[in-house]
Protein backbone atom coordinates (compact mmCIF):
# COMPACT_ATOMS: atom_id res chain seq x y z
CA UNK A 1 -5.82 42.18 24.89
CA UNK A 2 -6.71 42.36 21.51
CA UNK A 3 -9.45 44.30 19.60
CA UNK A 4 -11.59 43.54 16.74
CA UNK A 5 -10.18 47.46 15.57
CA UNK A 6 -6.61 46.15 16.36
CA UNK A 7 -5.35 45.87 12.32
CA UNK A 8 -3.15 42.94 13.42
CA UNK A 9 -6.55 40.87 14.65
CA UNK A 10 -7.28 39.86 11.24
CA UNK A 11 -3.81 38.20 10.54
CA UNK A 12 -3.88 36.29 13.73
CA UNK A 13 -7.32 34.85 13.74
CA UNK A 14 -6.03 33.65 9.93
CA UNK A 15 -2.83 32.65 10.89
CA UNK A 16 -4.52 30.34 13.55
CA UNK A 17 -7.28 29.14 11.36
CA UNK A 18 -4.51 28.02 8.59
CA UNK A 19 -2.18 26.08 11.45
CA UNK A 20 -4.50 24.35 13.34
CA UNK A 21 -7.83 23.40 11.26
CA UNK A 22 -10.44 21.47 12.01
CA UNK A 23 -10.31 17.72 12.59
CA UNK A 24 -12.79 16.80 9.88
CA UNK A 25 -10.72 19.06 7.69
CA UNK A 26 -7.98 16.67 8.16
CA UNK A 27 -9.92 13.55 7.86
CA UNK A 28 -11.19 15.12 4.41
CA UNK A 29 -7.31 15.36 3.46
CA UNK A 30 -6.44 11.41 4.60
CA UNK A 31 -9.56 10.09 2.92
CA UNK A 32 -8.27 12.11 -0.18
CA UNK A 33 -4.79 10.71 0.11
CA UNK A 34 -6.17 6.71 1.03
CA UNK A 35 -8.47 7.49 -2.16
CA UNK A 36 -5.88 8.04 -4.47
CA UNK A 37 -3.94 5.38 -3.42
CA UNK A 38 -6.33 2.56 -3.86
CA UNK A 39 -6.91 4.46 -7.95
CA UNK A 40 -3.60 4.82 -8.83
CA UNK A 41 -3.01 1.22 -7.58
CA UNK A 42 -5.73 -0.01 -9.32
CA UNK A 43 -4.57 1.83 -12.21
CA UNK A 44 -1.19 0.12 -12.37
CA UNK A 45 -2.55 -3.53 -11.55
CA UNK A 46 -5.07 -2.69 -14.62
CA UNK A 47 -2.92 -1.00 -17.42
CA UNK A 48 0.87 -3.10 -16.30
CA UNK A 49 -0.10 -6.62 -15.24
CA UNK A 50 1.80 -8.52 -18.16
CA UNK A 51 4.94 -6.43 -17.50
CA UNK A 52 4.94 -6.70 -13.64
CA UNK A 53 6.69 -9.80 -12.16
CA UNK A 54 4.36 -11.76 -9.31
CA UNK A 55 6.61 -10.36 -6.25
CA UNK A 56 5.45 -6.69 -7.32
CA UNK A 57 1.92 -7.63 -8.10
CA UNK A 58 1.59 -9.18 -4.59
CA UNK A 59 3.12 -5.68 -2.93
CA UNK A 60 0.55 -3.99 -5.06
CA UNK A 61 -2.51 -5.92 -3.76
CA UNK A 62 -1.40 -6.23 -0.29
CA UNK A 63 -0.73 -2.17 -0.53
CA UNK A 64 -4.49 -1.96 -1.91
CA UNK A 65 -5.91 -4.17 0.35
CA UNK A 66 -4.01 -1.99 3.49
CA UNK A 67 -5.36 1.16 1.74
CA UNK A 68 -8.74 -0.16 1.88
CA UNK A 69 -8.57 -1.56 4.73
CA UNK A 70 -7.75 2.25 6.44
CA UNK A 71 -10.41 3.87 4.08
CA UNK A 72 -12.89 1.44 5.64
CA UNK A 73 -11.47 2.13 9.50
CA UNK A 74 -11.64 5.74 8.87
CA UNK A 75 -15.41 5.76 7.13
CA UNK A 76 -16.63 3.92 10.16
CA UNK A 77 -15.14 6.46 12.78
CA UNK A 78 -16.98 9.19 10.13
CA UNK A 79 -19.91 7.51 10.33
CA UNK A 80 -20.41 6.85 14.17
CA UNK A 81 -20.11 10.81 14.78
């Protein structure tokens, strides 16, 4: 059994904290990642729509709709808790 004295505690309380965090940790890190999504797609409908053809505009808005669509799902789960 382990000791808080034991020098080797320290390193595997970390090494546990690091590989398995918390769930809301996680949820922080998909909202993130949904987040920059929807910006950088709203970014390129915004600064390219002369240059883009319709096919790639409609993957763009149905890939921002999807990401929004997700951000919502997830927000709602956030919010019940």
């Amino acid at each position: 059994m382990m000791r808080a004295s034991d020098g080797f505690y320290g390193l595997s309380t970390t090494a546990m904290e690091i590989f398995s965090p918390i769930k809301s940790v996680i949820i922080d890190m998909i909202m993130v990642q949904l987040l920059a999504i929807v910006v950088t797609l709203g970014l390129v409908l915004l600064t390219g729509g002369e240059n883009l053809g319709s096919d790639t505009v409609a993957y763009l808005v149905a890939g921002l709709f999807g990401a929004f669509f997700m951000l919502g799902s997830i927000y709602s789960k956030i919010s019940e808790i």
